[in-house]
Every structure is written in C-alpha cells, then in structure tokens.
Protein backbone atom coordinates (compact mmCIF):
# COMPACT_ATOMS: atom_id res chain seq x y z
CA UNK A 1 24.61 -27.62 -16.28
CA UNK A 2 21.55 -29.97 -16.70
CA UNK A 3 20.32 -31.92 -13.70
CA UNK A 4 17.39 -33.46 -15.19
CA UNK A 5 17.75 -34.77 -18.74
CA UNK A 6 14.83 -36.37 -20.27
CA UNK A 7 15.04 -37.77 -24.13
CA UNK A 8 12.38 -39.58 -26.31
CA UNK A 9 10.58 -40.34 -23.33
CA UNK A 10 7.60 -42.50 -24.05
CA UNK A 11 4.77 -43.99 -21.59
CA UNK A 12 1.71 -45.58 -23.08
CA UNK A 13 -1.29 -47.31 -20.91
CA UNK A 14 -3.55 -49.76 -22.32
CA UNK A 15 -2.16 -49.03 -25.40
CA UNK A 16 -2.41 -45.24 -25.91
CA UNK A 17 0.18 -42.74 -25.52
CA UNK A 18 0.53 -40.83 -22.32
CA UNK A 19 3.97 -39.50 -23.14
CA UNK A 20 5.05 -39.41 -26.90
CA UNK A 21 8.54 -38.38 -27.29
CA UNK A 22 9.23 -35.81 -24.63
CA UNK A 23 12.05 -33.93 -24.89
CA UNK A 24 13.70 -31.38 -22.57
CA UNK A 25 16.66 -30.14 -19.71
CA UNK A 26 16.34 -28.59 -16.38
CA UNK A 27 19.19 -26.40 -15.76
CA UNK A 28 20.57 -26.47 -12.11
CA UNK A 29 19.02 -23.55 -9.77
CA UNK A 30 15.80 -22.55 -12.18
CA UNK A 31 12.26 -23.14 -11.55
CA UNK A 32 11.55 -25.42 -14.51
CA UNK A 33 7.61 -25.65 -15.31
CA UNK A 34 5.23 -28.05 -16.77
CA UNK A 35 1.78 -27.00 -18.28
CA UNK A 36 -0.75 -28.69 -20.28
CA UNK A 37 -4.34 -29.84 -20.46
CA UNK A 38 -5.99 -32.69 -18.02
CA UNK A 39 -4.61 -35.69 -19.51
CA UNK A 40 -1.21 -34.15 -21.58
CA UNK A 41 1.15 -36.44 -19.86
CA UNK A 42 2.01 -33.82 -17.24
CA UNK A 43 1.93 -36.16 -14.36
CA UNK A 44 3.07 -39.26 -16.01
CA UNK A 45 6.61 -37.32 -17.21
CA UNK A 46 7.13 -36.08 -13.54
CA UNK A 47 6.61 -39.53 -12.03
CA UNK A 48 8.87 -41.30 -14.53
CA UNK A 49 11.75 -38.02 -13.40
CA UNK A 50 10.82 -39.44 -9.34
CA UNK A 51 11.37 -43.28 -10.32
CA UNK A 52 7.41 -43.88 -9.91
CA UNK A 53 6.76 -45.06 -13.42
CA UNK A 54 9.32 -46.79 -15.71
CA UNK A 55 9.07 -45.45 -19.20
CA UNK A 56 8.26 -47.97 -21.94
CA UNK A 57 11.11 -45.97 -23.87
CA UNK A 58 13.76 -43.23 -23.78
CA UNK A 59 15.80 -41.90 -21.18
CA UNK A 60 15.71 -39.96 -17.91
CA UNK A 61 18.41 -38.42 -15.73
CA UNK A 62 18.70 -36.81 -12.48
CA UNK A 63 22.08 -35.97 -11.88
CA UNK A 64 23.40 -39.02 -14.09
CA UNK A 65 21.60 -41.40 -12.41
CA UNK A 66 18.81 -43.42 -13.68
CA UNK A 67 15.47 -42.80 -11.46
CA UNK A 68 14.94 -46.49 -11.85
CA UNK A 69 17.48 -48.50 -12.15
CA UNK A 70 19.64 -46.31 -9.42
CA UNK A 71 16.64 -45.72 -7.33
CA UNK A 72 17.88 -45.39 -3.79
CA UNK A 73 20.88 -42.70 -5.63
CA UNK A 74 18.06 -40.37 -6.89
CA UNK A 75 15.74 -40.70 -3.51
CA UNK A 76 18.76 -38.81 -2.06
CA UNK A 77 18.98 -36.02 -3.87
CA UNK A 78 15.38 -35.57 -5.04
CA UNK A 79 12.44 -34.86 -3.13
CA UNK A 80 8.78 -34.73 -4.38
CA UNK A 81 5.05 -33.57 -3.33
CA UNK A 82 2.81 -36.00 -5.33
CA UNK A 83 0.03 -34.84 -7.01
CA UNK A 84 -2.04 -36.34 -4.27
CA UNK A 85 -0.58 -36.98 -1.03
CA UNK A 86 -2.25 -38.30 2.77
CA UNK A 87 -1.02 -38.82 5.69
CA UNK A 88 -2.53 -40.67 8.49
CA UNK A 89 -5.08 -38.37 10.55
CA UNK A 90 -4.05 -38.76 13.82
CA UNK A 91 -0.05 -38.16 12.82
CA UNK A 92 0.76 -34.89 13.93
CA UNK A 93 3.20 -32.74 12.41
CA UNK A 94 6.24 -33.45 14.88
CA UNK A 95 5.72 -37.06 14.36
CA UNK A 96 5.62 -36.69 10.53
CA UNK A 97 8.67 -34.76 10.31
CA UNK A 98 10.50 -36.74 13.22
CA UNK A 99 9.76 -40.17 10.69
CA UNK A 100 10.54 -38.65 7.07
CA UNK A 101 13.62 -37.47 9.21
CA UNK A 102 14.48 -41.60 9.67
CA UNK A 103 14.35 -42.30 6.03
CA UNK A 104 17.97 -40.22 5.38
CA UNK A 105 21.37 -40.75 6.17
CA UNK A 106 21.68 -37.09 7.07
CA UNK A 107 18.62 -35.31 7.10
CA UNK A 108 18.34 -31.54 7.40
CA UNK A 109 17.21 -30.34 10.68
CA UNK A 110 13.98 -30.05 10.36
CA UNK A 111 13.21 -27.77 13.34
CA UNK A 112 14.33 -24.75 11.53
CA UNK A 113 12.78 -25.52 8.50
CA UNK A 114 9.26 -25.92 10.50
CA UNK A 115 10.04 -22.24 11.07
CA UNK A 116 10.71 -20.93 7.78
CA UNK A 117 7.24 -23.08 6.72
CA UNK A 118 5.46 -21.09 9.37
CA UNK A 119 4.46 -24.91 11.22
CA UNK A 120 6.28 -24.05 14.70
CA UNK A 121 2.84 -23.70 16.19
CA UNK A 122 1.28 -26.91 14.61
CA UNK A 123 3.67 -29.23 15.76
CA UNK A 124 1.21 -31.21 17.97
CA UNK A 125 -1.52 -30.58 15.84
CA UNK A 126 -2.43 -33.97 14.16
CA UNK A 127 -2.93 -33.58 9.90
CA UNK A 128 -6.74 -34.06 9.93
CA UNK A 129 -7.06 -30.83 11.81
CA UNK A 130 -4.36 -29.26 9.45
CA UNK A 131 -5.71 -26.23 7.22
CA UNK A 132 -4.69 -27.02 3.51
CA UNK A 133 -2.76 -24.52 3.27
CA UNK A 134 -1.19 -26.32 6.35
CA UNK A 135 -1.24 -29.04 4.73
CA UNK A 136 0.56 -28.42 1.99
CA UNK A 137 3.25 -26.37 4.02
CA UNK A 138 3.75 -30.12 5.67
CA UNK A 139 4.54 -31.54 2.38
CA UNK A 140 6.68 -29.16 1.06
CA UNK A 141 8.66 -29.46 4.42
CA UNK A 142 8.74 -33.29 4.00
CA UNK A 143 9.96 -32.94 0.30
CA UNK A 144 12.83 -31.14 1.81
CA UNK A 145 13.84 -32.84 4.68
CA UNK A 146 16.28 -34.97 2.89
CA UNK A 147 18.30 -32.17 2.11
CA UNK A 148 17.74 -32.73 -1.75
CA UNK A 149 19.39 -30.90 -4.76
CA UNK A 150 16.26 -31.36 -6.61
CA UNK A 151 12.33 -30.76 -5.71
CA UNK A 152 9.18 -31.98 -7.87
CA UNK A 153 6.52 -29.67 -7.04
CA UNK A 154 3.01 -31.38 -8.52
CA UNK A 155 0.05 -29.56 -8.50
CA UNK A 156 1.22 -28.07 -5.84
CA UNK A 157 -1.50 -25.04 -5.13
CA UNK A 158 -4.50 -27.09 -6.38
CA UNK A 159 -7.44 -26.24 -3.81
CA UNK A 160 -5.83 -23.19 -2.18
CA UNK A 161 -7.23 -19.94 -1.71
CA UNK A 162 -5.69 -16.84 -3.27
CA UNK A 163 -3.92 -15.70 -0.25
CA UNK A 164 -2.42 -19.29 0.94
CA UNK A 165 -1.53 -19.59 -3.11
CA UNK A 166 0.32 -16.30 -2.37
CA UNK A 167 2.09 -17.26 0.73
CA UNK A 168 3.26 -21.16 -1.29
CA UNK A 169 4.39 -19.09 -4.01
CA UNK A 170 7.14 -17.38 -2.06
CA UNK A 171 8.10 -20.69 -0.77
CA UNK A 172 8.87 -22.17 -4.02
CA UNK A 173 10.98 -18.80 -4.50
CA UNK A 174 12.54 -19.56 -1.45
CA UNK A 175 13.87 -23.07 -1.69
CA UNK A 176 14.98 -22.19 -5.51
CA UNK A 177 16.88 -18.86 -3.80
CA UNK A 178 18.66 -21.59 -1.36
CA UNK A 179 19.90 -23.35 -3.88
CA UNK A 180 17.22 -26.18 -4.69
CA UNK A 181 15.97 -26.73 -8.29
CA UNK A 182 12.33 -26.92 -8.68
CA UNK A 183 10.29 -28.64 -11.41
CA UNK A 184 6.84 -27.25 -11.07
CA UNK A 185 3.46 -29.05 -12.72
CA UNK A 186 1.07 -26.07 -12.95
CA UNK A 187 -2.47 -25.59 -14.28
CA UNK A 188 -2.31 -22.36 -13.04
CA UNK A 189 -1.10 -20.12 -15.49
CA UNK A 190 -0.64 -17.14 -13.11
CA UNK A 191 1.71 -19.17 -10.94
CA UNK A 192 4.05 -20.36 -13.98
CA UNK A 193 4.13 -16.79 -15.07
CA UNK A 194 5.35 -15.52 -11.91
CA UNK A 195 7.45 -18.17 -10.97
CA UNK A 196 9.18 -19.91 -13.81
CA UNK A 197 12.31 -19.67 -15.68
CA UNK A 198 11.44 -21.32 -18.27
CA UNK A 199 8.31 -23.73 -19.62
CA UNK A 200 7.71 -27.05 -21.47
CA UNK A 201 4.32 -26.95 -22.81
CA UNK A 202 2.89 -30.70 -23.12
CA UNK A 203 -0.21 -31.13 -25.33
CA UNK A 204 -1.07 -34.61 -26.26
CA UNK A 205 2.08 -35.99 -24.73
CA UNK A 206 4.48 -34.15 -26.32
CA UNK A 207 6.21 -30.94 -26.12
CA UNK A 208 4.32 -28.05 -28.05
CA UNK A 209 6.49 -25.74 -26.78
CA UNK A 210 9.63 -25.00 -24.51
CA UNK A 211 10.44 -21.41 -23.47
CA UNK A 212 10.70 -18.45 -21.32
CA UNK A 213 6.92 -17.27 -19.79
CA UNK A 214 7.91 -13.97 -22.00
CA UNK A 215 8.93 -15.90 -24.72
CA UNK A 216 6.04 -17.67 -25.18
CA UNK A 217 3.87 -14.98 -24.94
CA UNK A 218 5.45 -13.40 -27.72
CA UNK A 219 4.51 -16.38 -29.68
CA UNK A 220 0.96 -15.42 -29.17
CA UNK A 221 -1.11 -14.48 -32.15
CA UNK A 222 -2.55 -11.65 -29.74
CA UNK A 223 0.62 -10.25 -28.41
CA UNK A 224 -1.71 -6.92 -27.46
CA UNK A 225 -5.13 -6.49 -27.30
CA UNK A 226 -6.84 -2.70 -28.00
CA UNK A 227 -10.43 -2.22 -26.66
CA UNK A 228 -12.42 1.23 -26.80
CA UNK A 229 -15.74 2.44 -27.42
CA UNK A 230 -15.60 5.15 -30.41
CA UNK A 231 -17.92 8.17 -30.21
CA UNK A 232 -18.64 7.59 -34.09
CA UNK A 233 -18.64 4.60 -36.03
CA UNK A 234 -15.76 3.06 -37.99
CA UNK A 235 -15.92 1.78 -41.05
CA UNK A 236 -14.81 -2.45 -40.94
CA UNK A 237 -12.70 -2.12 -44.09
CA UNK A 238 -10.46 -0.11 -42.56
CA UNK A 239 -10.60 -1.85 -39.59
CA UNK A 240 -9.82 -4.79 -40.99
CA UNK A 241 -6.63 -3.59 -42.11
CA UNK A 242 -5.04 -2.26 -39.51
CA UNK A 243 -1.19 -3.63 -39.78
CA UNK A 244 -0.28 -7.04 -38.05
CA UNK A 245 -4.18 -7.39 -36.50
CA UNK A 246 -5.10 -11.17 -35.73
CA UNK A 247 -8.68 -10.35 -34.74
CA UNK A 248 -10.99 -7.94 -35.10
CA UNK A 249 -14.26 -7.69 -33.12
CA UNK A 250 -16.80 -6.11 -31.20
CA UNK A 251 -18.37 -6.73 -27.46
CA UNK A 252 -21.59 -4.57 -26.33
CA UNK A 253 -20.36 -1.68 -28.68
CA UNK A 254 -16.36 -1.74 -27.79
CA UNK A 255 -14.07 -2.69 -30.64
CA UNK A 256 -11.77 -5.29 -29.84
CA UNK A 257 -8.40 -5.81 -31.45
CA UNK A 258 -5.82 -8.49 -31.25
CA UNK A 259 -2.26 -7.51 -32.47
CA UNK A 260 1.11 -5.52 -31.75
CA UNK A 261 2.54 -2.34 -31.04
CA UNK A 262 2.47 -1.76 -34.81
CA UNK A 263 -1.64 -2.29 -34.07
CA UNK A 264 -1.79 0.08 -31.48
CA UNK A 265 0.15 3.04 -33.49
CA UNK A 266 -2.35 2.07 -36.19
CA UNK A 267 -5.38 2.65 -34.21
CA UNK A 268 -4.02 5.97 -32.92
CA UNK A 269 -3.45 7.28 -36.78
CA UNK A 270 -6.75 5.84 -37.47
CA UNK A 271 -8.70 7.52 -34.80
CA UNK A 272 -6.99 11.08 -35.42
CA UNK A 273 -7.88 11.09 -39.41
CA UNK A 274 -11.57 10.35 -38.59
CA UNK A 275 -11.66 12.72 -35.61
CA UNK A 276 -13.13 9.54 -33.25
CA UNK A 277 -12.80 9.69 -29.86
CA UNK A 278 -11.89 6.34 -28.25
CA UNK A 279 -13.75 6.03 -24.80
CA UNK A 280 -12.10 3.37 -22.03
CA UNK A 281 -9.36 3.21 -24.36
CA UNK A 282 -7.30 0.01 -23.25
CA UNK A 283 -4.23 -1.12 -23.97
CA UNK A 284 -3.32 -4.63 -22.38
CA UNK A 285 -0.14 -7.05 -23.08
CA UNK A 286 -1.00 -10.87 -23.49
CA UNK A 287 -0.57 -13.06 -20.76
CA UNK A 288 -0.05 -17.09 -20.47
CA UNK A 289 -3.06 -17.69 -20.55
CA UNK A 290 -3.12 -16.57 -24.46
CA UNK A 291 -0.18 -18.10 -25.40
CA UNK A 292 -1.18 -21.43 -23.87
CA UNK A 293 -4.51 -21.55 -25.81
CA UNK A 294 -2.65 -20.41 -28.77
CA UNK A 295 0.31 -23.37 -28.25
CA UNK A 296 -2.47 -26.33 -27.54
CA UNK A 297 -5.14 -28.37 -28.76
CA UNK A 298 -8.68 -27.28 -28.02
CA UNK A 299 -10.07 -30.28 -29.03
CA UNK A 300 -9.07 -32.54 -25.87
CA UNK A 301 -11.36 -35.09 -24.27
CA UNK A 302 -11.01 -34.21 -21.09
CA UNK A 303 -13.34 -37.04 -20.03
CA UNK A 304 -11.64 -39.42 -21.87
CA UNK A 305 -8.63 -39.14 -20.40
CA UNK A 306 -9.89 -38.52 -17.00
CA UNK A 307 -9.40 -41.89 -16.05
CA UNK A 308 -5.60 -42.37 -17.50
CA UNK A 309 -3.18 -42.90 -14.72
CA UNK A 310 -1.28 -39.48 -15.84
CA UNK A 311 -4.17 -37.04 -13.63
CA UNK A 312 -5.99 -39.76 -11.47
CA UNK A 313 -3.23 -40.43 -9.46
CA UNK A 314 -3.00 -44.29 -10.08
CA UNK A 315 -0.73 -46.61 -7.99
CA UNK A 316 3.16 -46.35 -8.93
CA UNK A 317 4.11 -49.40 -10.62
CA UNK A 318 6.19 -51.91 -8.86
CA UNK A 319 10.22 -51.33 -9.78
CA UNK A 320 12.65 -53.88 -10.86
C-alpha cells in the first residue's frame, strides 16, 4: 500500500511555479527517488511531504495524515535529512543524539544504531571536527532516531567522495532492508540507478516521467550505443540506414551509433558484406544518465532559478 500520496500538488513563489501539478505514490518498503534539474521543484515537493512548506494547492499524505494540518502525527513516523543541515560546532555526537533522543515519546536506542553508522568512536568528538562523511552518518542517525516508518533522504551524498558515497549508499539499503521507506532526492544519477525502485522525474515542476531506473532507460532514444574504428571506410548511406538507429556519427575516426539490439545485428551484417574489420568494437547499454537528458528540458535557467526557495534552502514557512 501507499504511504505517501501526493495529488495536484502545486507551490508557486513570487508568482512562478515551483511545483505544477505533481503527481505520484510511494509504496511502503521501496526506495522511491526524485531527479530533476537545479530548480525542478525537487526540494520544494519533499518539504511540502515533511510539513515544511504548505502547498498553495493539492494534497499530500503520509500515512493518512496531513503533513500540515496533523503535524506533530507525521513528525512521528517520518524522519528527514534536509537538504542543508548544521549543527552547533561544539555539540558532539553523544550530545546530539542524547537531545534528538528527547524530542520522542519512544525513541530507538540510539547506542546501537551509532554502531551500525560506524559513529561509536566519535561520540565525544564535537561536529566541527566531524569528517563529512561523518557528518552525514550523524544525520542519517538523527533522521532515525525516532523510530520512523518513513525517511526523506535530500541530497543526501552531495560533497562526498566516491568511497564515503559508497559506504552512504549501503546505508540507505540498509534502513530500506529494516523495514523503513526511503524517498531519495538525487542529482546523482549513479546513485538512483543503483538504489531505487522506482523514479519520478520532475522537469519544470512537474512529473516528466515516473518509472523503474530500467524502465526509463528503455525509454531512451539511445537504448545502445555501437562505437568502432573500421579498417576501410563505410559508405554514410548505408549507414544511415541501419534499422532503429537514432544517431549516427563519428569521433576522431570511430563511428558512433545510437540504437538497439536490432542496430547492433545490423552493424554485424553490415561489416561482414563489406569485409570491414571493426577495431575497439564496443557495445554499451544506456544508462540514466541518457534517459534523463532524453526525459528533460535542456533549456533550463539554472541561474534563474538559483535563487528560488526549491535549491537554496530558504527558511520553512511558519505553519498554521
């Protein structure tokens, strides 16, 4: 069943759109993702899911319960890492977790989950010594404390290194394996490949697209891309009509191909009858990162919307 239900969900600022019409469910025990350009409405959607924004129309549910108007309800069983997030420098990590602790009714212990974030040895280190990797360990732990039944996960890997993006990702897989659903906001198309169930594309504040990572690969116009260098020339008519091709080029003498299987069986055929040798022949799927270029605008003012509360992490507005 759905424990977050969002509908028509709309969110403007100074009189332009941040969120047009979002639609979309997270089912209970998946890794839900969000992806989209600076400025999409990314943030802004998330924040209206935590109770931080009130939307200027539609609906949102966690559970049944309204983030807003049943505030204190949802702060139970939902627990978020904000997109940017501080704690005071000379707070160590005991203290932090010993506090957040006070804000439930019936907090999870939150020795052993120190352990399982690998922060047993940084309990008396205060946070402005804390790596960021560290860091964000700490806030993941304090999204958690509360025992919730959902986690918002925002930006969550933004300004990690490789390995400490590693290490976070089997986190997340860890609190979604105990039971915890996780809606993950993601730039990182890498990270909602590996990790997601399934993905809402936002583009302009709306959804562009809502599927499985493999699904919306498959949607890609370059499914498969074919690269080689051939030991004689080939003629660009022929080329040009290989079945179900998107693209043809050519990079520093390699041929470059965008299309499907059909493509590749093509290009085999093709390179027999002219007795061409294909040199570095490869063969690679499409990833994300193609279907997400396919699925959004290219066009977006980044700069514009820079300074919209949705990716500048503005002040929550005040609830009634």
């Amino acid at each position: 069943m759905a424990i977050i239900e969002v509908r028509g969900l709309r969110k403007a600022y100074g009189g332009k759109p941040a969120v047009d019409g979002v639609d979309f469910s997270v089912e209970e025990g998946e890794i839900f993702g969000i992806l989209g350009p600076n400025g999409a409405g990314k943030t802004t959607t998330v924040e209206c899911v935590e109770g931080l924004r009130i939307p200027d129309a539609g609906t949102v549910r966690v559970a049944g319960l309204d983030p807003v108007g049943d505030h204190l309800e949802v702060t139970q069983l939902l627990g978020a890492q904000l997109q940017e997030s501080e704690l005071q420098a000379k707070l160590t990590v005991r203290e932090a977790l010993e506090l957040y602790s006070a804000f439930y009714p019936k907090p999870v212990d939150w020795r052993p989950l120190a352990g399982r974030l690998g922060l047993e040895e940084k309990l008396s280190t205060r946070f402005a010594k804390l790596s960021g990797g560290q860091k964000q360990r700490l806030f993941i732990a304090l999204s958690l404390i509360g025992g919730p039944r959902v986690v918002v996960l925002d930006e969550l890997t933004t300004g990690l290194d490789p390995r400490a993006r590693r290490d976070t990702w089997r986190l997340i897989e860890e609190i979604r394996d105990s039971g915890v659903t996780v809606l993950l906001v993601t730039h990182f198309m890498e990270e909602a490949q590996r990790l997601c169930d399934r993905i809402a594309v936002i583009d302009r504040g709306k959804v562009a697209a809502l599927d499985t990572p493999s699904g919306l690969i498959a949607r890609s116009t370059a499914s498969t891309v074919i690269s080689f260098t051939p030991s004689e020339p080939l003629g660009d008519e022929e080329l040009a009509a290989l079945p179900k091709a998107a693209s043809v080029g050519t990079q520093g003498g390699r041929i470059v191909i965008n299309g499907t299987d059909e493509t590749v069986n093509a290009v085999i055929t093709l390179l027999a009858r002219h007795r061409v040798t294909a040199h570095q022949l490869r063969v690679t799927e499409a990833t994300l990162d193609d279907a997400f270029l396919d699925l959004t605008e290219n066009d977006i003012d980044t700069t514009a919307t820079a300074g919209q509360p949705d990716e500048a992490a503005a002040q929550p507005e005040e609830r009634v």
